[in-house]
Structure formats: structure tokens, C-alpha cells
N, C-alpha and C. Protein backbone atom coordinates (compact mmCIF):
# COMPACT_ATOMS: atom_id res chain seq x y z
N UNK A 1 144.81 14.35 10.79
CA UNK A 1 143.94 15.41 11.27
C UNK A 1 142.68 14.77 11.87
N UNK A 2 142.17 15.28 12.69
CA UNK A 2 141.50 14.81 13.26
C UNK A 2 139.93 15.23 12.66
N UNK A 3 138.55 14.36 12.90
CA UNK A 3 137.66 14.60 12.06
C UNK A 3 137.28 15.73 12.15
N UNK A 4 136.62 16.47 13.67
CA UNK A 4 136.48 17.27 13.62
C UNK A 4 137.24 19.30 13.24
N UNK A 5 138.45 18.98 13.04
CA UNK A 5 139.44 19.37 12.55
C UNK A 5 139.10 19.22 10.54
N UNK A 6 139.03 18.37 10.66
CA UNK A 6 138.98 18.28 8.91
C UNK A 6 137.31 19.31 8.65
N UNK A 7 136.51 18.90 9.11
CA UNK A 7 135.55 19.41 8.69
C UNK A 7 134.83 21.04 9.07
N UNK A 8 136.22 21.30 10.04
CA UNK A 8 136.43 22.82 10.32
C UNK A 8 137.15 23.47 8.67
N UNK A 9 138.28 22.67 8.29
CA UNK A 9 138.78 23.07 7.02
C UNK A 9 138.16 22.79 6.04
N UNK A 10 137.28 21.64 5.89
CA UNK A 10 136.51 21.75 4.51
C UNK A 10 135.53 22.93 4.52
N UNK A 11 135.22 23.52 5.79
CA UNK A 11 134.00 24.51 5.48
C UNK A 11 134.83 26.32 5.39
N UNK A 12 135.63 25.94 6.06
CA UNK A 12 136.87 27.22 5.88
C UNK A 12 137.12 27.11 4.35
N UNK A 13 137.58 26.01 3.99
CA UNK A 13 138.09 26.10 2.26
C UNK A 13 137.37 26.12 1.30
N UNK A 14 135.86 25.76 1.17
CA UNK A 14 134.93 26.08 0.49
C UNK A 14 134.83 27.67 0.30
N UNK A 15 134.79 28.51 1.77
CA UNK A 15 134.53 29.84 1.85
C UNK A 15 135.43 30.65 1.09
N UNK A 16 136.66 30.34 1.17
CA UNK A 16 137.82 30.43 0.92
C UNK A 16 137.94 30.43 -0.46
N UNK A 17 137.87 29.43 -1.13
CA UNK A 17 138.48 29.20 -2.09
C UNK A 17 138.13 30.07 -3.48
N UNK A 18 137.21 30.51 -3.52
CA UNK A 18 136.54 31.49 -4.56
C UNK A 18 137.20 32.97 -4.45
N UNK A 19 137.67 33.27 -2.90
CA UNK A 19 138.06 34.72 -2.84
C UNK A 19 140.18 34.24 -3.15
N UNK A 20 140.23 32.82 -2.73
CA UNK A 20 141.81 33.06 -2.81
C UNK A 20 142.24 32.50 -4.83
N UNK A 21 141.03 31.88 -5.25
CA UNK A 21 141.12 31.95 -6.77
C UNK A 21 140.97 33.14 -7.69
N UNK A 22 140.02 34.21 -7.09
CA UNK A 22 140.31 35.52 -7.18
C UNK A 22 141.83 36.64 -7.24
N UNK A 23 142.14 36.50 -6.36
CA UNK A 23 143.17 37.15 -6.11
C UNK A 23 144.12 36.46 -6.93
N UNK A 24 144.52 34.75 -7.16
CA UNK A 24 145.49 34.28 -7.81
C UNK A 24 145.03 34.76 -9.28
N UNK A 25 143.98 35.11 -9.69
CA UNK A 25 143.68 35.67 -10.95
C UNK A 25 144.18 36.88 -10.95
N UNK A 26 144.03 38.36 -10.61
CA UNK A 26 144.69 39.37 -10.20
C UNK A 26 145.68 39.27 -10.22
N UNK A 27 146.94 38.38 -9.25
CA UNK A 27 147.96 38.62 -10.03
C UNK A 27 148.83 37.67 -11.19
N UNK A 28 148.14 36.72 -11.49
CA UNK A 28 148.64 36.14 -12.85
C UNK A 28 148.01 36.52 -14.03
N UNK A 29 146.67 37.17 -14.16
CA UNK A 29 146.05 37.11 -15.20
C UNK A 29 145.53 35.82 -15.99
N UNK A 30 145.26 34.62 -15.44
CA UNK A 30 145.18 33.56 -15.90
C UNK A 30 144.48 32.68 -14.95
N UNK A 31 143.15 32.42 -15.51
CA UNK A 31 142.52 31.69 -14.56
C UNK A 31 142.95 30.21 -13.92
N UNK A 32 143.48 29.54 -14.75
CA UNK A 32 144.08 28.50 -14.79
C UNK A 32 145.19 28.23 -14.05
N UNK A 33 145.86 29.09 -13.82
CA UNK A 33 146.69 29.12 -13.50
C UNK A 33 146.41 29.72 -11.86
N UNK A 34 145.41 30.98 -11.66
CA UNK A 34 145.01 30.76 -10.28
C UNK A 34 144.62 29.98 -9.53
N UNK A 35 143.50 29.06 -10.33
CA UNK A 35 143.22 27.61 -9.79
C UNK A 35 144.04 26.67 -9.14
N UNK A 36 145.14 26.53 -9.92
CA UNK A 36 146.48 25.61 -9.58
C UNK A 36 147.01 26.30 -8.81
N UNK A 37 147.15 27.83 -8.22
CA UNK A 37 147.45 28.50 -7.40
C UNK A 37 146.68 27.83 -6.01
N UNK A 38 145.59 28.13 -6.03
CA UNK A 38 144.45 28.02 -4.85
C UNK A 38 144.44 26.70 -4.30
N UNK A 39 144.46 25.49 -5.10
CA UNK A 39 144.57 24.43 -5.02
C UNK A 39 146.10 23.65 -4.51
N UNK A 40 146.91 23.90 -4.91
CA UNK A 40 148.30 24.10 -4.05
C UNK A 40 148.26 24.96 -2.39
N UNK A 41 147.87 26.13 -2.51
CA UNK A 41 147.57 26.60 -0.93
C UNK A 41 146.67 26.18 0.19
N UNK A 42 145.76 25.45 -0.89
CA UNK A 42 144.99 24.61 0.31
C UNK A 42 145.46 23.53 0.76
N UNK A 43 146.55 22.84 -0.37
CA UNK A 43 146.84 21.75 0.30
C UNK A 43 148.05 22.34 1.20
N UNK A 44 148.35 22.98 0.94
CA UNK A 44 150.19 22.88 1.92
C UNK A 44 149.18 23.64 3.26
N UNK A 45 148.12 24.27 3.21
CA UNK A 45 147.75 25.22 4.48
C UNK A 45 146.75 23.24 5.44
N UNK A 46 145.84 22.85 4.52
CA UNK A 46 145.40 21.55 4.89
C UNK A 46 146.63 20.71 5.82
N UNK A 47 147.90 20.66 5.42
CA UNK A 47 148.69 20.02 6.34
C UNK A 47 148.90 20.51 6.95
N UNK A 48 148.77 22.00 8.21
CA UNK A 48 149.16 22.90 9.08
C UNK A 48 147.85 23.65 9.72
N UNK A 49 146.97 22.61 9.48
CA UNK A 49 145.48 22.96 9.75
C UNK A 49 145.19 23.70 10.80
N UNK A 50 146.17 22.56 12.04
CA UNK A 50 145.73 22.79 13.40
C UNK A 50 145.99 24.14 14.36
N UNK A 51 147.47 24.16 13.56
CA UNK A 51 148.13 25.64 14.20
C UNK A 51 147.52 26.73 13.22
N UNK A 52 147.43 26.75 12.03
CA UNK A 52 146.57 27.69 11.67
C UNK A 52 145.09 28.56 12.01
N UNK A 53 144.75 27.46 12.03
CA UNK A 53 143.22 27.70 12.63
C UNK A 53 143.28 28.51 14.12
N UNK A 54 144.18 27.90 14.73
CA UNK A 54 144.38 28.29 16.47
C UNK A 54 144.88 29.64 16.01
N UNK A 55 145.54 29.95 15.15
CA UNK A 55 145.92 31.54 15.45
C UNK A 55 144.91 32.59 15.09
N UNK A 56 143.52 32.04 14.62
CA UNK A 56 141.54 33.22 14.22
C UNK A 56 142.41 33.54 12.89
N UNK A 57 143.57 33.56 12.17
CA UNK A 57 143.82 34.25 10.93
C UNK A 57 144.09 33.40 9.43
N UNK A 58 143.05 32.53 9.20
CA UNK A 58 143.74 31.34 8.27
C UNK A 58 143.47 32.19 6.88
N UNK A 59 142.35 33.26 6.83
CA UNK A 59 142.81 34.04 5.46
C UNK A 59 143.79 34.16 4.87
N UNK A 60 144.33 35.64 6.42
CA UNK A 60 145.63 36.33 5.71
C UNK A 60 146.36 35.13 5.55
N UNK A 61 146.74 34.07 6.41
CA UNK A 61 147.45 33.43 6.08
C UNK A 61 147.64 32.44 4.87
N UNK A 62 146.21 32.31 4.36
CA UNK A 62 145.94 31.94 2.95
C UNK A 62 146.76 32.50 2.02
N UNK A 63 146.34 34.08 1.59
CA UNK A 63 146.30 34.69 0.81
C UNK A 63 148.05 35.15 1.07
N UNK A 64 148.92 34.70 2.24
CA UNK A 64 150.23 34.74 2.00
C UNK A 64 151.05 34.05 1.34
N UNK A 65 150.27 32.30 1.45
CA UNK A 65 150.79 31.03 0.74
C UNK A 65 150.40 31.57 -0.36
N UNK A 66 149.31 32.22 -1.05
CA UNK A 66 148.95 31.75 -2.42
C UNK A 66 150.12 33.28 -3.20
N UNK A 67 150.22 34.03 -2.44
CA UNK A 67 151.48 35.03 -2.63
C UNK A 67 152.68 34.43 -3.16
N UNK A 68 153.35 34.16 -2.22
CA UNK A 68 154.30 32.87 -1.97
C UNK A 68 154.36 32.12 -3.05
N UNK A 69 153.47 31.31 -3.33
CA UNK A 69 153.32 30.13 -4.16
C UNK A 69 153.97 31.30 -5.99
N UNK A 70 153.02 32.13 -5.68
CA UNK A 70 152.75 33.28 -7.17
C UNK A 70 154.23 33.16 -7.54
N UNK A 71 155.14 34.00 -6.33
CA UNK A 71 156.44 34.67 -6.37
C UNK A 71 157.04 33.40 -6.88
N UNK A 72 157.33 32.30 -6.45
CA UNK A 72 158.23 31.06 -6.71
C UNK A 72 157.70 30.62 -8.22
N UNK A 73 156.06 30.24 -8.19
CA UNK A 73 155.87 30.62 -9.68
C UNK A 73 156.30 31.17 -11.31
N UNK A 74 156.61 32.48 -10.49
CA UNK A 74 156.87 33.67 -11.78
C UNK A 74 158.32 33.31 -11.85
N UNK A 75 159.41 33.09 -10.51
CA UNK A 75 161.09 32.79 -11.00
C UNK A 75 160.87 31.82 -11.58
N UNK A 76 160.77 30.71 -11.72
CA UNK A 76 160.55 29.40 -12.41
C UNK A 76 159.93 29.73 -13.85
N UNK A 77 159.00 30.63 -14.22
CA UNK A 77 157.77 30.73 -15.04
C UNK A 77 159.08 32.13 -16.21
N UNK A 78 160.14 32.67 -15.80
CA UNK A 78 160.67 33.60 -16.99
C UNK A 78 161.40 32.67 -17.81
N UNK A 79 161.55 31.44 -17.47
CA UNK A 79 162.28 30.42 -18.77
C UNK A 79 161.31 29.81 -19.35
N UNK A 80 159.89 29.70 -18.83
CA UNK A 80 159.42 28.78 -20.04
C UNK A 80 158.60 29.49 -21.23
N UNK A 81 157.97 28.41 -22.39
CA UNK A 81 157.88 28.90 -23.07
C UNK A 81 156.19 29.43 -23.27
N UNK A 82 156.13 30.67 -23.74
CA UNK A 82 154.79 30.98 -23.99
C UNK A 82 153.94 31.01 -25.37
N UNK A 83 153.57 29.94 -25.92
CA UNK A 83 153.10 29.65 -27.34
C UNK A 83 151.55 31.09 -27.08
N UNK A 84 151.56 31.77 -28.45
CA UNK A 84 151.06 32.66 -28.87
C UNK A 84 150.62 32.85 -30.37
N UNK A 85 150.79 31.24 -30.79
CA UNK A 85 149.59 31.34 -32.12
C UNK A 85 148.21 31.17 -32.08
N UNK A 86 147.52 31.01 -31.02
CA UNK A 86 146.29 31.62 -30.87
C UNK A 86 145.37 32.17 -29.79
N UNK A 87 144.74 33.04 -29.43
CA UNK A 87 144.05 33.88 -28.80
C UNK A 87 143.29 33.41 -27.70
N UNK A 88 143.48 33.60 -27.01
CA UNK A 88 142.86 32.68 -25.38
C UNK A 88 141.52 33.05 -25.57
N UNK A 89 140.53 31.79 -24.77
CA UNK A 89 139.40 32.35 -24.40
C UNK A 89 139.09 33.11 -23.82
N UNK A 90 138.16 33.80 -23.99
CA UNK A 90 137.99 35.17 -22.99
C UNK A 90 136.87 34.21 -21.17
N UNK A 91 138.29 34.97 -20.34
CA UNK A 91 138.16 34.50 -18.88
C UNK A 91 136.81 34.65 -18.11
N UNK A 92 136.18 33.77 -17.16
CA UNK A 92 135.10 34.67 -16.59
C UNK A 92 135.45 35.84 -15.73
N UNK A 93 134.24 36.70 -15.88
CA UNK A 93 134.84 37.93 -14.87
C UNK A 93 134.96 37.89 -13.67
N UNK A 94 136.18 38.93 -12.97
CA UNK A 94 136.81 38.92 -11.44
C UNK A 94 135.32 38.69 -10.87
N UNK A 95 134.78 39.36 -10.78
CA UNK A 95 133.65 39.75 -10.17
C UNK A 95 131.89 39.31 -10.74
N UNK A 96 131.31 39.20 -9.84
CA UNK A 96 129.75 38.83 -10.71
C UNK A 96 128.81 39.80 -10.89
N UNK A 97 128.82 40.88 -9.90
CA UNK A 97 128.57 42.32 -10.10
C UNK A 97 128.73 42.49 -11.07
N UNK A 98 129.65 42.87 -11.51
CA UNK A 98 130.09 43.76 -12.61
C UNK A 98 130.60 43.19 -13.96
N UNK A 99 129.81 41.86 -13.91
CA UNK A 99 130.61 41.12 -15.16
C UNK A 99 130.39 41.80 -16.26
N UNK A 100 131.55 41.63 -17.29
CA UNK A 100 131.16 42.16 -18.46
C UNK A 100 131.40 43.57 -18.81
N UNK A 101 131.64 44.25 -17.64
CA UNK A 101 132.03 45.41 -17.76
C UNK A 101 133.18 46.17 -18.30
N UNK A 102 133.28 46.99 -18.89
CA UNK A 102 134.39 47.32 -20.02
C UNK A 102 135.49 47.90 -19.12
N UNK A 103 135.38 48.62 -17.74
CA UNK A 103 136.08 48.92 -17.04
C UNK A 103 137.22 47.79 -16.43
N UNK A 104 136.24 46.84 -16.11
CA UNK A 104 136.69 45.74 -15.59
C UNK A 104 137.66 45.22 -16.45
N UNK A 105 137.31 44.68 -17.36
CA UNK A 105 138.00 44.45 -18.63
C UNK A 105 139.18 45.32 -18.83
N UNK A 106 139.08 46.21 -18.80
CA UNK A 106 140.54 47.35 -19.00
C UNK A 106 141.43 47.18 -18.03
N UNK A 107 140.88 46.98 -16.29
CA UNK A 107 141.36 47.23 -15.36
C UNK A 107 141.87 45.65 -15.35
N UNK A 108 141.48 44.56 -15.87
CA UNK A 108 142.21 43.49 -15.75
C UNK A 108 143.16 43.28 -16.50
N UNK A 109 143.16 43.54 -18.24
CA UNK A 109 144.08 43.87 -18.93
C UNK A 109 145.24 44.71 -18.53
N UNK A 110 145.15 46.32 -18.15
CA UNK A 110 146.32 47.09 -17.56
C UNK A 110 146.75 45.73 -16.54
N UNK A 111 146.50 45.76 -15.51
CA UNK A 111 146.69 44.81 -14.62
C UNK A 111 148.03 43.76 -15.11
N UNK A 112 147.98 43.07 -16.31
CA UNK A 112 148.73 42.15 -17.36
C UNK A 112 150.03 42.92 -17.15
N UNK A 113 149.77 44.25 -17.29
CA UNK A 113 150.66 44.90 -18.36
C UNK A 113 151.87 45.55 -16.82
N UNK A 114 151.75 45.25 -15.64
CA UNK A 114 152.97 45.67 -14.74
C UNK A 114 153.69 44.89 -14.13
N UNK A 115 154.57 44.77 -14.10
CA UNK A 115 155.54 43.87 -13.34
C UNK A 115 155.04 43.32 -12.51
N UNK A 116 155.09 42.06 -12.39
CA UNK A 116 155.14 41.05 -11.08
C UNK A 116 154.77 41.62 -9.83
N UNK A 117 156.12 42.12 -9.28
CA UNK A 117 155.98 43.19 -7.99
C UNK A 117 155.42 44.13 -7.75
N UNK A 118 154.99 44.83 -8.73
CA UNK A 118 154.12 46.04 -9.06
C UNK A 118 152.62 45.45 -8.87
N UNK A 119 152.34 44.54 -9.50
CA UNK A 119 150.99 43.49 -9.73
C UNK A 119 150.57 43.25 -8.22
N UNK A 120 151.62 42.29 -7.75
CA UNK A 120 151.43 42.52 -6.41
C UNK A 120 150.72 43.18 -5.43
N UNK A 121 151.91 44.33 -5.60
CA UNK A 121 151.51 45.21 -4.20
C UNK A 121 150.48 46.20 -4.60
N UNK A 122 150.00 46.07 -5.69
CA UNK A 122 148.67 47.26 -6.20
C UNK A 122 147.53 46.24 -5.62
N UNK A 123 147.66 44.81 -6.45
CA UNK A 123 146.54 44.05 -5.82
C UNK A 123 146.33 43.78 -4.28
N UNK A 124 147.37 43.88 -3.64
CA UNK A 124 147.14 43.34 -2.38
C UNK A 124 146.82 44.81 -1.42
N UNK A 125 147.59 45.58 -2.04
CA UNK A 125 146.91 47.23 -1.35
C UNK A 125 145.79 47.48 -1.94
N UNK A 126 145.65 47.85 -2.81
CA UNK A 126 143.99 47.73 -3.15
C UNK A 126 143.11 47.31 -3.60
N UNK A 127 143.03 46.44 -4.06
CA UNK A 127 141.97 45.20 -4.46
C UNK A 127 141.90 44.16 -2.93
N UNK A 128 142.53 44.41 -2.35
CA UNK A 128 142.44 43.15 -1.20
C UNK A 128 142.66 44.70 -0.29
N UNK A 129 142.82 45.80 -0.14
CA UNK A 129 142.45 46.72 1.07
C UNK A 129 143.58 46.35 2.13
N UNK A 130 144.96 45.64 1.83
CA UNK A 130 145.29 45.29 2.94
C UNK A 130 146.17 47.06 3.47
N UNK A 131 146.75 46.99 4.47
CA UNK A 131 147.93 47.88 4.93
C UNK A 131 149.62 47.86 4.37
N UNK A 132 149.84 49.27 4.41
CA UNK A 132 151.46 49.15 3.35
C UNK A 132 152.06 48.12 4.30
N UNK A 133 151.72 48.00 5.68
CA UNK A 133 152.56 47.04 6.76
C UNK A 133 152.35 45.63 6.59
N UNK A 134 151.61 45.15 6.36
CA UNK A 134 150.67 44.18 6.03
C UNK A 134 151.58 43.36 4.57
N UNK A 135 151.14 44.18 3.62
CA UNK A 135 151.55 44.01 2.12
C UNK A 135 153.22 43.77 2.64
N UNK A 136 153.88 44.74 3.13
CA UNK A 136 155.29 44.38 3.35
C UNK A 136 155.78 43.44 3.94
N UNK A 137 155.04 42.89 4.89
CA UNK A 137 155.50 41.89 5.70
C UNK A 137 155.02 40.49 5.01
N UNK A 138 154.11 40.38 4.38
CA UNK A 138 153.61 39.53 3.36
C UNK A 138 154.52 38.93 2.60
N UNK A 139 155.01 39.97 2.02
CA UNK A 139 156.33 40.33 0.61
C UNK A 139 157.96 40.24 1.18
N UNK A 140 158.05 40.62 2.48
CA UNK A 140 159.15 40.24 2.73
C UNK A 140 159.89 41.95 2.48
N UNK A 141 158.98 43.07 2.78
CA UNK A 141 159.88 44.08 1.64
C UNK A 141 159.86 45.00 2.70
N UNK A 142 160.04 46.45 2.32
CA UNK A 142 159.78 47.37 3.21
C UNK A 142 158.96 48.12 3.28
N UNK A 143 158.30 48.98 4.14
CA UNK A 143 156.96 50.25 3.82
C UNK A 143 157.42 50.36 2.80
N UNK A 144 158.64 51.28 2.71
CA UNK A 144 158.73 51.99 1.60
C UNK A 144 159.23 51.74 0.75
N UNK A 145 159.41 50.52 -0.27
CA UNK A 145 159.21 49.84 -1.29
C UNK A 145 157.87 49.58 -1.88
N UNK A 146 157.26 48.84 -0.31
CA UNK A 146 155.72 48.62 -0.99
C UNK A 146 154.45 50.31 -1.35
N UNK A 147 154.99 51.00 -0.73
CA UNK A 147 154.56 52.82 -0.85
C UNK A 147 154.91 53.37 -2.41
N UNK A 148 156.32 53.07 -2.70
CA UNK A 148 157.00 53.54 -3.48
C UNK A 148 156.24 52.72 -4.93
N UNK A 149 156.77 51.57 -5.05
CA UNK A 149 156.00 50.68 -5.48
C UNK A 149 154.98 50.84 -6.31
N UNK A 150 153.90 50.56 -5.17
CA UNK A 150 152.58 50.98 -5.28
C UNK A 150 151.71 52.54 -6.12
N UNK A 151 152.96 52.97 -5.57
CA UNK A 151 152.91 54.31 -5.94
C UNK A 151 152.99 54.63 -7.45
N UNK A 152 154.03 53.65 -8.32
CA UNK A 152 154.33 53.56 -9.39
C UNK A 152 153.28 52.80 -9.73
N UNK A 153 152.99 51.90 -9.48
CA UNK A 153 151.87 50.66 -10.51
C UNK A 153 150.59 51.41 -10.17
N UNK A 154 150.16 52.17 -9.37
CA UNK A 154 148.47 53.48 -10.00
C UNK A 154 149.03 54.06 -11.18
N UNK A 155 150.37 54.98 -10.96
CA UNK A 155 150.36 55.62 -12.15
C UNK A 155 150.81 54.86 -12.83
N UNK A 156 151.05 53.91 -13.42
CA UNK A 156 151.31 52.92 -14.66
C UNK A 156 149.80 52.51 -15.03
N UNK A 157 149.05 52.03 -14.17
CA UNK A 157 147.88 51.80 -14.16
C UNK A 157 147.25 52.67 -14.64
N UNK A 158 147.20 54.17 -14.35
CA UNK A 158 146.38 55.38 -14.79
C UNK A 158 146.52 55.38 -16.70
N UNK A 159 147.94 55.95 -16.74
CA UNK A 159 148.41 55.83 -17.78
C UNK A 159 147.86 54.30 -18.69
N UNK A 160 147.80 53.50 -18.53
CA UNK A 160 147.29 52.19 -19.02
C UNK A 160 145.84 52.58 -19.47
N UNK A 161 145.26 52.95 -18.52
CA UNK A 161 143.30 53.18 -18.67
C UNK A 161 143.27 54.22 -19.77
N UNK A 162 144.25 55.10 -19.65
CA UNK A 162 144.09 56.66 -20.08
C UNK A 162 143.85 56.03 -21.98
N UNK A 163 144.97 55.24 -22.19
CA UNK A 163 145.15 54.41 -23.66
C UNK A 163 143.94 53.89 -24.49
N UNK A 164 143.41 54.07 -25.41
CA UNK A 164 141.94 53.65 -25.92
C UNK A 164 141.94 52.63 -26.42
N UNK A 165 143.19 52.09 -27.03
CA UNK A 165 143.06 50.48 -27.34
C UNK A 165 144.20 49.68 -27.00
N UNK A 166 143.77 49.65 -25.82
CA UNK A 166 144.56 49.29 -24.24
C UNK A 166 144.90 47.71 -25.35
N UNK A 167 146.22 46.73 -25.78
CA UNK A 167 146.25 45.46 -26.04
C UNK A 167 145.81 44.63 -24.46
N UNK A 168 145.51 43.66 -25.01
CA UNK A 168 144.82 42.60 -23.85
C UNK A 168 145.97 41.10 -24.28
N UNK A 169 146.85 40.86 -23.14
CA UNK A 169 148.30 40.31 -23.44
C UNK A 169 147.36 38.70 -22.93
N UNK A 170 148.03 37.87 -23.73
CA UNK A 170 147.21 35.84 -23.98
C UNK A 170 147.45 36.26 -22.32
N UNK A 171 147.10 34.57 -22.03
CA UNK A 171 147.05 34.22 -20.60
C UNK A 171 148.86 34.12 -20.48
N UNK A 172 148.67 33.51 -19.36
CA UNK A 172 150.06 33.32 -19.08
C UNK A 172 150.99 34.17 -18.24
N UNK A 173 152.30 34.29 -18.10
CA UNK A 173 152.91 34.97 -17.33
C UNK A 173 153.33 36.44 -18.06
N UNK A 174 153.17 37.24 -17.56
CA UNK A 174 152.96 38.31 -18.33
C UNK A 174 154.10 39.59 -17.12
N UNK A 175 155.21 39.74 -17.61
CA UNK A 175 156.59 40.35 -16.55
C UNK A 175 156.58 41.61 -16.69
């Protein structure tokens, strides 16, 4: 890569990297594990710098690898093992606004508690604002899977909030 090229991506991936460690939190529930998310997408997007950049969209295209990366993740991630003799630290919050907030807290917990695909397409439709077209083409799926979907993980989600002592599931992969 060329220098000036590199130092277009170090200032892109700095910007970057806090909102695509975000989102890998959202849908794993595990900070740690978003990290190693974020950090994997920068490198595989770092080797494809040049054509990336040339197309003005290296976000979305971020936030597709770190998708991507999630999905291959979670098939690999239903055989191993999840030790649960003791209680994770409690994560910093999504947000700095609102740290600490009990909502937040609920809304990250429910969050734990829906399928993979469901996790997904709730986070990427609304926590990331994208389009059902958008989210689908992302995912590989259809409108109306990601509609349908979506549609199910609010009300799973509703139902989740509605609960007063919502469990809060360890880190880890959570199906």
C-alpha cells in the first residue's frame, strides 16, 4: 500500500473502529469478542484498501465484513464450549450518553436473549438505521425475511423488556 494510502486508512480506522466495536458488541453480547471482531475487519478491509476507499463507502462496507466475520463466527462458535462457573464482569456501556442506564442494560440483556438472525437484523435495522434492502443484501436474505424477521425480534424484544427480572445470560455466544 502505498504511504499515502495507508495513512488515508489509519485515519478512516481510528474513526471507525469504536462505531464497528460497537455494533460487534450488539450482536455478540461480548465485548471481547467484538474487539476480535473489529480487529479482524480491519485487517482483511486494510488489504483491499485501495478499491474500497475508491468506491466513498468503506463503512457500510465495514460493518458488512464485521457481519460476515459474526455469521462464520456463531457456525463455528455452536460446538464450543461455554464454561459458566462464574459471572462475567459487568461490560462497559454501548453508549457514553447513557451509561449506566437500566434501560440500556435491559435492552442489552433482551438483546442476548434472540437468535443470531434475529440479533442481526433488529441491530442492523435499528440500532444502525440501515434499510430492510440494505440489511438484506448485507445478509444475503430477502426483504421479506429481513421484515418478517425483524418483525419477530421487536416483539420478542417487547416481551423481553415487559419481564421484571429480565436474566442477564455470561458473555459469550448466546443462540
Amino acid at each position: 500500500m502505498r504511504a499515502p494510502d495507508e495513512l488515508e486508512f489509519d485515519s478512516w480506522a481510528e474513526f471507525a473502529a469504536p462505531r464497528l466495536r460497537r455494533l460487534g458488541f450488539l450482536l455478540t453480547g461480548d465485548w471481547h469478542l467484538a474487539e476480535d471482531l473489529t480487529q479482524d475487519a480491519l485487517i482483511r478491509i486494510y488489504s483491499v484498501w485501495g478499491r474500497v476507499s475508491r468506491t466513498g463507502a468503506p463503512n457500510a462496507y465495514a460493518s458488512r465484513v464485521l457481519v460476515n466475520l459474526n455469521r462464520s463466527w456463531m457456525r463455528v462458535a455452536r460446538n464450543r464450549e461455554r464454561p459458566t462457573e462464574h459471572l462475567p464482569d459487568r461490560s462497559e456501556p454501548v453508549c457514553a450518553d447513557t451509561a449506566g442506564s437500566d434501560l440500556q442494560d435491559r435492552l442489552v440483556a433482551a438483546l442476548a436473549h434472540l437468535g443470531a438472525s434475529q440479533r442481526t437484523i433488529v441491530v442492523l435495522r435499528y440500532w444502525e438505521g440501515r434499510s430492510e434492502g440494505e440489511v438484506a443484501e448485507m445478509l444475503n436474505l430477502s426483504r421479506g425475511t429481513v421484515k418478517s424477521q425483524g418483525s419477530r425480534g421487536l416483539t420478542h424484544l417487547r416481551e423481553l423488556l415487559a419481564v421484571d427480572d429480565l436474566p442477564v445470560r455470561s458473555k459469550g455466544v448466546s443462540t
